[in-house]
C-alpha atoms as a PDB file:
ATOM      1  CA  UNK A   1       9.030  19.684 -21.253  1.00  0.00           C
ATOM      2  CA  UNK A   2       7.670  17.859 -24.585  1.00  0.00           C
ATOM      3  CA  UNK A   3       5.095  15.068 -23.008  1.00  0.00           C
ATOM      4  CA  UNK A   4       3.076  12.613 -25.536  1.00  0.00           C
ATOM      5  CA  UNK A   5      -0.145  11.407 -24.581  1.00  0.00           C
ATOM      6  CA  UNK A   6      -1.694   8.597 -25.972  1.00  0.00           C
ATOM      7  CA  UNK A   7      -5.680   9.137 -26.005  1.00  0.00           C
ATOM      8  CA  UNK A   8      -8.110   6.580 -27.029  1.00  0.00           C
ATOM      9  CA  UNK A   9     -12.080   6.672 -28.334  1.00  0.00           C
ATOM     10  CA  UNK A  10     -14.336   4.459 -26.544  1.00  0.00           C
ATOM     11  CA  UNK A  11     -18.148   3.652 -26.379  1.00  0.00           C
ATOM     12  CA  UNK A  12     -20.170   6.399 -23.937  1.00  0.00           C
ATOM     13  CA  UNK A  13     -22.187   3.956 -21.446  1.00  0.00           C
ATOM     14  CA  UNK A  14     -22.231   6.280 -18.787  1.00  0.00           C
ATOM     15  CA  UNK A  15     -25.901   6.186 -19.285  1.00  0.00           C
ATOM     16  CA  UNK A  16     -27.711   2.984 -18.067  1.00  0.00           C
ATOM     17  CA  UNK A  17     -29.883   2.937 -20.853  1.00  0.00           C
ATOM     18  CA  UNK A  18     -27.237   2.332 -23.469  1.00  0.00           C
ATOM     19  CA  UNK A  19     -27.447  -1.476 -25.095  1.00  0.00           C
ATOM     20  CA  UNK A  20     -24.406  -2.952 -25.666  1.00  0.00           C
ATOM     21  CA  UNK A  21     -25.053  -5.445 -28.930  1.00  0.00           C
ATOM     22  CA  UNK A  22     -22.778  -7.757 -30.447  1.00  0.00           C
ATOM     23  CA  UNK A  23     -22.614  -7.638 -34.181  1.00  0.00           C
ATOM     24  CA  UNK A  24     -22.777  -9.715 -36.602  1.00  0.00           C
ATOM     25  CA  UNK A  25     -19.354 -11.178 -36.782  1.00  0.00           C
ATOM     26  CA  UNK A  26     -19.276 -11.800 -32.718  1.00  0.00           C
ATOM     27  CA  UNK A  27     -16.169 -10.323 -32.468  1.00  0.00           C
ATOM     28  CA  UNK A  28     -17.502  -7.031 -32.591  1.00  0.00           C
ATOM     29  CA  UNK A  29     -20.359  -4.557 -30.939  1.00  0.00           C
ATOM     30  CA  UNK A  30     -22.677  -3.021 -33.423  1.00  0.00           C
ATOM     31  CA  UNK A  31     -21.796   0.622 -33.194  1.00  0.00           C
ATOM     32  CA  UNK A  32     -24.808   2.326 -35.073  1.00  0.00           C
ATOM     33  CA  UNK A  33     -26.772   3.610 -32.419  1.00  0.00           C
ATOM     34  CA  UNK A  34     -23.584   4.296 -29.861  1.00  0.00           C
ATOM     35  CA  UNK A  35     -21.976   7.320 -28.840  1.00  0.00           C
ATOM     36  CA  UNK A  36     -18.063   7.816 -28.190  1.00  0.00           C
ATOM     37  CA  UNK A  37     -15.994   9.689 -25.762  1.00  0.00           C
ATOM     38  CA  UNK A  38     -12.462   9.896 -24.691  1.00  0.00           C
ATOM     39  CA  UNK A  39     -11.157   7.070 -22.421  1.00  0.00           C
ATOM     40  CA  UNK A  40     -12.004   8.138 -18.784  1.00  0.00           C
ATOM     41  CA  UNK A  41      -8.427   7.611 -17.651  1.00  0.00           C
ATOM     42  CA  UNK A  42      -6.901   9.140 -21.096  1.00  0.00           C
ATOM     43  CA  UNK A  43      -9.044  12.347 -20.083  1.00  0.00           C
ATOM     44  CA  UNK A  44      -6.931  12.371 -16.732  1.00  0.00           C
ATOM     45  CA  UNK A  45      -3.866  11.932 -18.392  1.00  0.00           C
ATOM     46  CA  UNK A  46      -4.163  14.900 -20.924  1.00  0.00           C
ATOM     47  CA  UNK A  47      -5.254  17.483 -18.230  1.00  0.00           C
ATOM     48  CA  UNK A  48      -2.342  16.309 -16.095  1.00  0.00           C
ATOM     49  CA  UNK A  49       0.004  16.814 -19.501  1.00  0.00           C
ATOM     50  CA  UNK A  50      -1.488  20.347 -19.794  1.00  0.00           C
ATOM     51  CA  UNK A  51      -0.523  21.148 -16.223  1.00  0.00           C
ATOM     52  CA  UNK A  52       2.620  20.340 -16.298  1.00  0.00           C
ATOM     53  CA  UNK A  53       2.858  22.269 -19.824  1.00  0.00           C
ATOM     54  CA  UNK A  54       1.355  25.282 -18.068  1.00  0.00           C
ATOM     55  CA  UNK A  55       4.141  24.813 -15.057  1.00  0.00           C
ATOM     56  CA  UNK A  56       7.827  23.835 -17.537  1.00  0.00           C
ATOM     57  CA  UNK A  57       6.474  24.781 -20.939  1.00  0.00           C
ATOM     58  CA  UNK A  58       6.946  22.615 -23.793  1.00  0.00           C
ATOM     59  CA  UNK A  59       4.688  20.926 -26.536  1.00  0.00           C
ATOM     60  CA  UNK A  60       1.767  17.454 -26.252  1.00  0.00           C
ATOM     61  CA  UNK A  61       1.622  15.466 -29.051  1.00  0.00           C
ATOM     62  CA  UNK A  62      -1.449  13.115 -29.219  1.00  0.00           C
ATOM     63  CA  UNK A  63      -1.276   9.628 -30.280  1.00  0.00           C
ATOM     64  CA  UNK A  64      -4.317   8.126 -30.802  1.00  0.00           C
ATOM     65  CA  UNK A  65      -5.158   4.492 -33.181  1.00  0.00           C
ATOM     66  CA  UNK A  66      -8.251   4.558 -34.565  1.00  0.00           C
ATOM     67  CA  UNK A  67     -10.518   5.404 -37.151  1.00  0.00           C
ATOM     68  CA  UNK A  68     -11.215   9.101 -38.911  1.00  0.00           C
ATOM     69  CA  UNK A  69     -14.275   9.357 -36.075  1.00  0.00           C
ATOM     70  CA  UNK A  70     -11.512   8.988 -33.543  1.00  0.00           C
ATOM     71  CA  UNK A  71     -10.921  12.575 -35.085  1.00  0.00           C
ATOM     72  CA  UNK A  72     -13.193  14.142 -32.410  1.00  0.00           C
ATOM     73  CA  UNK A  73     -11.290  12.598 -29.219  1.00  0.00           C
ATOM     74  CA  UNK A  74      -8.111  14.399 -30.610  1.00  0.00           C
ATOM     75  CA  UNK A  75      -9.499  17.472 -31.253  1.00  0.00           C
ATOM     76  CA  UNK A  76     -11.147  17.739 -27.857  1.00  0.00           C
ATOM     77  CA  UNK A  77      -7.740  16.887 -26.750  1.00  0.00           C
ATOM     78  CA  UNK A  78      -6.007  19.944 -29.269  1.00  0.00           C
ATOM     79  CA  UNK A  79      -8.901  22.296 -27.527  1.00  0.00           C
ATOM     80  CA  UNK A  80      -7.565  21.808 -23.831  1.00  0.00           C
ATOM     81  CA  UNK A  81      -3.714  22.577 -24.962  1.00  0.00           C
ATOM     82  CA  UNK A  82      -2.395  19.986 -26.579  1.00  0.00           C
ATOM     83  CA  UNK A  83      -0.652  21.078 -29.386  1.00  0.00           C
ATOM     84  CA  UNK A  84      -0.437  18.015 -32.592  1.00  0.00           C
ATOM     85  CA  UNK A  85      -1.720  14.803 -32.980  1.00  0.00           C
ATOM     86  CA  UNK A  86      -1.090  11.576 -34.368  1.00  0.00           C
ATOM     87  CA  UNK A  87      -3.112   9.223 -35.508  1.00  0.00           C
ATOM     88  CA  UNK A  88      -2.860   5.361 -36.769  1.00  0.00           C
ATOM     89  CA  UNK A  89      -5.262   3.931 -39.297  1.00  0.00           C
ATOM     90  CA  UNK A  90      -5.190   0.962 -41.495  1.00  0.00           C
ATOM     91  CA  UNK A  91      -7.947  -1.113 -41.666  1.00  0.00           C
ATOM     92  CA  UNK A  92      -5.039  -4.558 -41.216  1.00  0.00           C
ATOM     93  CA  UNK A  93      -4.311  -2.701 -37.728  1.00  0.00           C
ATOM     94  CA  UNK A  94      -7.639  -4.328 -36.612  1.00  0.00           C
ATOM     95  CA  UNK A  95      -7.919  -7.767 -33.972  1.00  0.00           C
ATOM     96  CA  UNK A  96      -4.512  -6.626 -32.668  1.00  0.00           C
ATOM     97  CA  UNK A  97      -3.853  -7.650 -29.458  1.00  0.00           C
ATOM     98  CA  UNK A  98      -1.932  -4.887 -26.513  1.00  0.00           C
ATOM     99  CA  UNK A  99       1.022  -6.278 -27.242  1.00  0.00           C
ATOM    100  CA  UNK A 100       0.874  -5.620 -30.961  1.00  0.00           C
ATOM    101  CA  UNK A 101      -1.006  -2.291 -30.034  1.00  0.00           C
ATOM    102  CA  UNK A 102       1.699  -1.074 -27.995  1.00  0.00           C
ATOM    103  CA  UNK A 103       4.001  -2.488 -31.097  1.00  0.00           C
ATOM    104  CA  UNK A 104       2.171   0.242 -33.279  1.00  0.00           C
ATOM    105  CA  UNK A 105       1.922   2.715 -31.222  1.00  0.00           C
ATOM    106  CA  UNK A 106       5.261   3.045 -30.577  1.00  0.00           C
ATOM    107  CA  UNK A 107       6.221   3.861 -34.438  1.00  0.00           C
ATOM    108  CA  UNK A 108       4.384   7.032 -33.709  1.00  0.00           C
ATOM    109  CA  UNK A 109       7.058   7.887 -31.094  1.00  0.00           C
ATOM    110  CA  UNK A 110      10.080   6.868 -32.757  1.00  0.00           C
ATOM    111  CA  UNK A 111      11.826  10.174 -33.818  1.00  0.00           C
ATOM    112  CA  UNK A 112       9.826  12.344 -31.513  1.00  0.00           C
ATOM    113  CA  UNK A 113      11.375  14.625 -28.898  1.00  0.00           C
ATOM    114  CA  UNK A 114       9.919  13.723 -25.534  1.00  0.00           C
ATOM    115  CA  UNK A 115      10.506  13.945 -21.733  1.00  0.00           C
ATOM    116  CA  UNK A 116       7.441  12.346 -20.718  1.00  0.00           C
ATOM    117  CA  UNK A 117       5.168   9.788 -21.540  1.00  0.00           C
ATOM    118  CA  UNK A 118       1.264   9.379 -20.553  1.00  0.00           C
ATOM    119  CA  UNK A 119      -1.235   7.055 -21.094  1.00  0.00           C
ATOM    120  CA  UNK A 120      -4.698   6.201 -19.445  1.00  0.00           C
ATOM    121  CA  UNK A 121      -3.887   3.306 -16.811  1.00  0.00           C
ATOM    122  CA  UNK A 122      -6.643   1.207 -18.211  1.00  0.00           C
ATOM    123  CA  UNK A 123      -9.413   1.426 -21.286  1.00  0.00           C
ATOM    124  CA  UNK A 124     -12.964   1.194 -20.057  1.00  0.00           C
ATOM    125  CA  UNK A 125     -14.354  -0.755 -22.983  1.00  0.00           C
ATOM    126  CA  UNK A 126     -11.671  -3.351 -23.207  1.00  0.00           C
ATOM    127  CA  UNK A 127     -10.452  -3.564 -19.527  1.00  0.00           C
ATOM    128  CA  UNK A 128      -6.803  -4.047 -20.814  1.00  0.00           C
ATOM    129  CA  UNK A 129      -4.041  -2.225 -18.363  1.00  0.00           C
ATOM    130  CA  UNK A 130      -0.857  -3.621 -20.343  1.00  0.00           C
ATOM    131  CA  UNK A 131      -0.514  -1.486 -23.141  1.00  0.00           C
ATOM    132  CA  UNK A 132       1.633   0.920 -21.241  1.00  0.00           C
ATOM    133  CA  UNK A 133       3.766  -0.716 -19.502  1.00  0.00           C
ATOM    134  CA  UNK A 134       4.245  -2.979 -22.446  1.00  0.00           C
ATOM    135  CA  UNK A 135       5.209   0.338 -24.403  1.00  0.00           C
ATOM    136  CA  UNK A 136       7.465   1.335 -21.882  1.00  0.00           C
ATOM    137  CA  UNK A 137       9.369  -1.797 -22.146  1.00  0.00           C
ATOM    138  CA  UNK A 138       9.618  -1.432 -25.958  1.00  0.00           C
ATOM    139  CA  UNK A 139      11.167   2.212 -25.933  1.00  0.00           C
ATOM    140  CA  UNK A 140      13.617   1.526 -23.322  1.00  0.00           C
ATOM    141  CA  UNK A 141      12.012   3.505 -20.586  1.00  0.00           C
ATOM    142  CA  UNK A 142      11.601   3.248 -16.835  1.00  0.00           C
ATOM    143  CA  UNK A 143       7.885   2.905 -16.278  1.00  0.00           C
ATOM    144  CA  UNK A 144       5.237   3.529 -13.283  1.00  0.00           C
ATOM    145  CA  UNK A 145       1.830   2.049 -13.095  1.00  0.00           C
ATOM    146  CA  UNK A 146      -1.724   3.692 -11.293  1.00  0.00           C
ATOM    147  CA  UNK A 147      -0.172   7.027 -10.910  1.00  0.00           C
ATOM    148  CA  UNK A 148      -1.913   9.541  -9.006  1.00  0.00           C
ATOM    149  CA  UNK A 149       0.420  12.131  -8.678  1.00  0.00           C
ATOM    150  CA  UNK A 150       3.080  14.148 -10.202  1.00  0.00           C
ATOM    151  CA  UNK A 151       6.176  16.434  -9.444  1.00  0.00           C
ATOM    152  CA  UNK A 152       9.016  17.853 -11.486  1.00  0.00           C
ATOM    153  CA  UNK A 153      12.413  17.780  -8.820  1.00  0.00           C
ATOM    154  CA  UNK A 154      14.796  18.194 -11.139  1.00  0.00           C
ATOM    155  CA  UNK A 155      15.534  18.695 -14.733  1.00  0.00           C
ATOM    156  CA  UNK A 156      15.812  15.071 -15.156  1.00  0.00           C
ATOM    157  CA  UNK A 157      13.611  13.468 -12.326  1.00  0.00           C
ATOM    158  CA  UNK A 158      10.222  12.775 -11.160  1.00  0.00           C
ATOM    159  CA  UNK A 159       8.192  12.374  -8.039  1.00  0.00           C
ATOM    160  CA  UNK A 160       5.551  10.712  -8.718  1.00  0.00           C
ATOM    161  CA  UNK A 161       2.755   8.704  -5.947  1.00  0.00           C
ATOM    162  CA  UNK A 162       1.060   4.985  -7.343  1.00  0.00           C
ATOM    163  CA  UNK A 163      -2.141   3.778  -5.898  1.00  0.00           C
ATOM    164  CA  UNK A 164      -2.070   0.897  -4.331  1.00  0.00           C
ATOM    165  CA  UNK A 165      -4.820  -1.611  -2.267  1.00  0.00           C
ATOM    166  CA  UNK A 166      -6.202  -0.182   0.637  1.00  0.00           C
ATOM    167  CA  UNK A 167      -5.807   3.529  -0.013  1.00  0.00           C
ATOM    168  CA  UNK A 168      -2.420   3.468   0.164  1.00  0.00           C
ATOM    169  CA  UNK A 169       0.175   5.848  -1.664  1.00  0.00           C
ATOM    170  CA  UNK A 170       3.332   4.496  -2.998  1.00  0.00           C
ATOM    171  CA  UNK A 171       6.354   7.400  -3.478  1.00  0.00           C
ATOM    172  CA  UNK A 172       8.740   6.907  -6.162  1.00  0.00           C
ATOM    173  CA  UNK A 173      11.637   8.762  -7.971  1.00  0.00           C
ATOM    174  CA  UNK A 174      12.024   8.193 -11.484  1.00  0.00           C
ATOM    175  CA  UNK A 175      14.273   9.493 -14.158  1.00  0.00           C
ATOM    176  CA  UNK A 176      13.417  11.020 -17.203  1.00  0.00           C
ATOM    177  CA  UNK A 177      12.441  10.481 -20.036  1.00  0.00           C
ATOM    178  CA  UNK A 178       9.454   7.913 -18.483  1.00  0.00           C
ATOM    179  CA  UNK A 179       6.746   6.357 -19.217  1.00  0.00           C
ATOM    180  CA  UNK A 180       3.527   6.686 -16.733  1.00  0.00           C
ATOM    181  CA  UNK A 181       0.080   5.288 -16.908  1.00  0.00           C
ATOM    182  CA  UNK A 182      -1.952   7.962 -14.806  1.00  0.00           C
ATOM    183  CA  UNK A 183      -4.997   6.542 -12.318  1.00  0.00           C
ATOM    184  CA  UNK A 184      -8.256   8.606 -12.761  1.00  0.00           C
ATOM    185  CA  UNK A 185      -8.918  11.434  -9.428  1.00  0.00           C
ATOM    186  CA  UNK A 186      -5.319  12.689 -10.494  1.00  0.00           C
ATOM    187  CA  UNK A 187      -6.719  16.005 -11.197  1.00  0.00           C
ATOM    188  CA  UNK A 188     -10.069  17.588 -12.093  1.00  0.00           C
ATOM    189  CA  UNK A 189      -9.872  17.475 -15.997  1.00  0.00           C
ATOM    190  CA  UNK A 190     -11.016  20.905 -17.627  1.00  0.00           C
ATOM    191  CA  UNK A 191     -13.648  21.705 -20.069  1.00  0.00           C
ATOM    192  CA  UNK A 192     -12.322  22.933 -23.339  1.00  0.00           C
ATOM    193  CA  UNK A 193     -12.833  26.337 -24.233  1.00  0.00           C
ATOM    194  CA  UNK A 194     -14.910  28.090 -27.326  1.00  0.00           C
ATOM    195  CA  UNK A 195     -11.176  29.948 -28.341  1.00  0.00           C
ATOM    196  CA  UNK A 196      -9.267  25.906 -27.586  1.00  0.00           C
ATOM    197  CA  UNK A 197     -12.276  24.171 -29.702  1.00  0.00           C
ATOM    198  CA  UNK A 198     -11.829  27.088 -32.876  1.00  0.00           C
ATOM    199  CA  UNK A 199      -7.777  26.948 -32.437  1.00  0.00           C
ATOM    200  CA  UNK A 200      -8.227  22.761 -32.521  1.00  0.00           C
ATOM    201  CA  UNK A 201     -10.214  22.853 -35.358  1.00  0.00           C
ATOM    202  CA  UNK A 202      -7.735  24.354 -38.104  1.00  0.00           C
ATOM    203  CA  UNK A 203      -4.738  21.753 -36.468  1.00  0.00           C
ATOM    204  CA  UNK A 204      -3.506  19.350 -38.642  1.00  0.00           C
ATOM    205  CA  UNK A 205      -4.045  15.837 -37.488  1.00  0.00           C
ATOM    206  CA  UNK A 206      -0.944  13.566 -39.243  1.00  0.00           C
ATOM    207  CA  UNK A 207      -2.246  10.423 -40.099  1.00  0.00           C
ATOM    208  CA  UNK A 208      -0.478   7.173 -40.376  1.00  0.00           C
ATOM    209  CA  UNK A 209      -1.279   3.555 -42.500  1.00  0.00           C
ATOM    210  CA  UNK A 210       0.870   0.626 -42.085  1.00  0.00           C
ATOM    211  CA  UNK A 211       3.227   1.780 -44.940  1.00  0.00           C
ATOM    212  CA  UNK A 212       3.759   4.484 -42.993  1.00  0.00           C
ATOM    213  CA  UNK A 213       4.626   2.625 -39.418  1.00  0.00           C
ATOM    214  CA  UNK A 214       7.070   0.798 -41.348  1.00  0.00           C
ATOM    215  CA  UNK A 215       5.940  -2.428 -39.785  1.00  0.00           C
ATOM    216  CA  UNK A 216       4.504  -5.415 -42.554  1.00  0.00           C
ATOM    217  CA  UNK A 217       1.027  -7.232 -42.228  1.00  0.00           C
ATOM    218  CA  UNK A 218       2.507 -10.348 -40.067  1.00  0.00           C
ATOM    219  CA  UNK A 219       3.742  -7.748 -38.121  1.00  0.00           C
ATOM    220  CA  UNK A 220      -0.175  -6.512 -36.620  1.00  0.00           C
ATOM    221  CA  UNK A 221      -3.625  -7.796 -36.543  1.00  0.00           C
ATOM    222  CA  UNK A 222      -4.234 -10.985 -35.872  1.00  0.00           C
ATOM    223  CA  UNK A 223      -1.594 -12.101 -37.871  1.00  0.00           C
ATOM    224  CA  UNK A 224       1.174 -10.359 -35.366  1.00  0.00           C
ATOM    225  CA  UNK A 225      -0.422 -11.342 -32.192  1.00  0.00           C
ATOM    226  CA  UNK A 226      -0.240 -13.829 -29.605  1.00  0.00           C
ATOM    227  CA  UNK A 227      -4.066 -13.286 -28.451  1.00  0.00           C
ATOM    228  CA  UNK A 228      -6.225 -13.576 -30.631  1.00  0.00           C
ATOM    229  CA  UNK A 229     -10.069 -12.511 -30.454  1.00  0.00           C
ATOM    230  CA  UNK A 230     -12.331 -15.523 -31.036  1.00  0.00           C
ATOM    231  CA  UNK A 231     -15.421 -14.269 -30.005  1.00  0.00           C
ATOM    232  CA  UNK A 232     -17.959 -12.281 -27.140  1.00  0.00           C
ATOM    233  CA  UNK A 233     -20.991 -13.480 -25.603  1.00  0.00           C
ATOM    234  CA  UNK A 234     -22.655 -11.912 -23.141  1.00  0.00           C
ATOM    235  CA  UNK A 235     -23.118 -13.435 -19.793  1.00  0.00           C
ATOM    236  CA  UNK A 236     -26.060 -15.427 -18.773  1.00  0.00           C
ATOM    237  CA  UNK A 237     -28.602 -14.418 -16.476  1.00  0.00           C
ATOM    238  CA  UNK A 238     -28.642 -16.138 -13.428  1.00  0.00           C
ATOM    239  CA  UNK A 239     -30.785 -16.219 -10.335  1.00  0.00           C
ATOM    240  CA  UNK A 240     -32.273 -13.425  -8.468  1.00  0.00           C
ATOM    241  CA  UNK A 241     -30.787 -12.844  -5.085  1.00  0.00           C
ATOM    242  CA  UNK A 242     -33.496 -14.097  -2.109  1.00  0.00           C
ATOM    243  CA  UNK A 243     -33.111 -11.614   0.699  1.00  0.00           C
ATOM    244  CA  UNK A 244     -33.601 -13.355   4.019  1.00  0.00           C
ATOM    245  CA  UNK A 245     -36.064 -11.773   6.577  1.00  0.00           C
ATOM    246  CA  UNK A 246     -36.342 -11.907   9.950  1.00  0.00           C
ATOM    247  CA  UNK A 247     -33.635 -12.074  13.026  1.00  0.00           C
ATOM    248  CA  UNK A 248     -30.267 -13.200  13.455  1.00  0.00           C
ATOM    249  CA  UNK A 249     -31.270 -16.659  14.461  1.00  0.00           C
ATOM    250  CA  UNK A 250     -34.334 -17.112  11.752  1.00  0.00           C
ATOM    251  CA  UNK A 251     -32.344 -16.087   9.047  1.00  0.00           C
ATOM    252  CA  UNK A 252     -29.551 -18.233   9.605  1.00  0.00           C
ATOM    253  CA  UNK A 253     -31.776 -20.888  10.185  1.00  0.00           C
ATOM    254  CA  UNK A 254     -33.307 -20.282   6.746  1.00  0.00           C
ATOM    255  CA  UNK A 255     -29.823 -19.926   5.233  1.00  0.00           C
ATOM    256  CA  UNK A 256     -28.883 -23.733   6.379  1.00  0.00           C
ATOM    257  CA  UNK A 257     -31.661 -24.897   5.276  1.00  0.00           C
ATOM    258  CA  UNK A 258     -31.078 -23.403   1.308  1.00  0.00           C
ATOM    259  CA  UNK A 259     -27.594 -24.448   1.417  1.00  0.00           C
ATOM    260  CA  UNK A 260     -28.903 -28.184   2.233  1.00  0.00           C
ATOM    261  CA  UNK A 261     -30.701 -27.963  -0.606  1.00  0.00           C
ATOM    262  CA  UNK A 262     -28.560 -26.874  -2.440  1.00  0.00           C
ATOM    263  CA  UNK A 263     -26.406 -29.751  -1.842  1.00  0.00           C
ATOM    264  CA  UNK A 264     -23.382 -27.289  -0.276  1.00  0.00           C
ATOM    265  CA  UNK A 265     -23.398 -28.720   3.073  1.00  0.00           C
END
């Protein structure tokens, strides 16, 4: 089974001490004193592509765009048992929207051999969910969103469970080759081993500029998008929270009171 993952470098603000600035520009954080990881949900989707490498056999191919730091993500990636990478760079790439990401993306698939297609079900810097699906769309294939598990039933079908509200599992078959974007709690990703980091290290990462995507300027960026970023802010501070004291009847006295105040009643 040949399964592509697409992996993504993001800001590490797991620890509440990080700052989050905005640079210069406002359409941009000010990376300088940041650290990045893998994409919590992209982590989930590579250890599920190992299992199922480790259960049918087969190759992962990596796809990540970004920049040369990106580098580290992938090879992280290589060390767990992925087996070649892929990744997009060109500085005109930048300010695309998920759309036009997915768009790109997908010239990294076009002529590979695959059964199976993963991605993260959501980036944790960004928030966006629709790359995916959107990619699935563009290659033709059937698709499943929030995926939280995974069975081979046949050489040409999947079981596979979707989280949905209120803890509830949704069972699906779906034929392959398909596209999934995997929910995080899937599976317990792995740490990469001293042999996996040494083997990743002397892999060759392929590398790919717009010439090579065969897609022109007004084709990404800002130029090929239908969303374009204008700016961030971050939000305002508002009011403290006033925690009412006392029992059920003098606190709900004290609550009508604030919302006559407040004009709300």
């Amino acid at each position: 089974m040949n399964i592509v993952v697409l992996v993504k470098q993001v800001p590490d603000t797991s620890d509440p001490e990080t700052e989050v600035i905005i640079d210069s520009t406002g359409r941009g954080i000010d990376e300088s004193k940041l650290s990045f990881v893998i994409n919590d949900a992209d982590n989930y989707a590579v250890e599920e592509a190992v299992r199922l490498k480790e259960k049918h056999g087969g190759e992962i191919t990596l796809v990540c765009l970004g920049r040369e730091s990106a580098n580290q993500v992938i090879r992280m990636a290589l060390a767990k048992g992925a087996d070649s990478a892929i990744r997009l760079d060109d500085e005109k790439f930048s300010y695309s929207d998920p759309i036009t990401t997915a768009k790109i993306l997908k010239t990294a698939l076009d002529g590979l051999d695959y059964d199976l297609v993963l991605t993260g079900c959501m980036a944790s810097d960004d928030g966006y969910t629709a790359i995916g699906v959107a990619l699935a769309k563009m290659l033709g294939l059937p698709h499943a969103a929030m995926v939280k598990s995974v069975e081979v039933i046949g050489d040409n079908k999947m079981k596979i469970g979707r989280e949905l509200e209120g803890g509830l599992m949704e069972m699906n078959e779906v034929d392959m080759p398909c596209l999934l974007t995997i929910q995080t709690g899937i599976n317990e990703p792995r740490y990469a081993s001293f042999k996996g980091i040494r083997e990743a290290s002397r892999k060759e990462i392929k590398v790919m500029d717009l010439a090579a995507t065969g897609l022109s300027e007004e084709e990404v960026g800002e130029a090929g998008s239908k969303a374009v970023m204008a700016q961030y802010s971050v939000p305002e501070v508002g009011e403290l929270a006033e925690i009412l004291e006392g029992d059920a009847s003098e606190t709900s006295a004290k609550l009508a009171e604030i919302l006559k105040e407040k004009g709300l009643v």
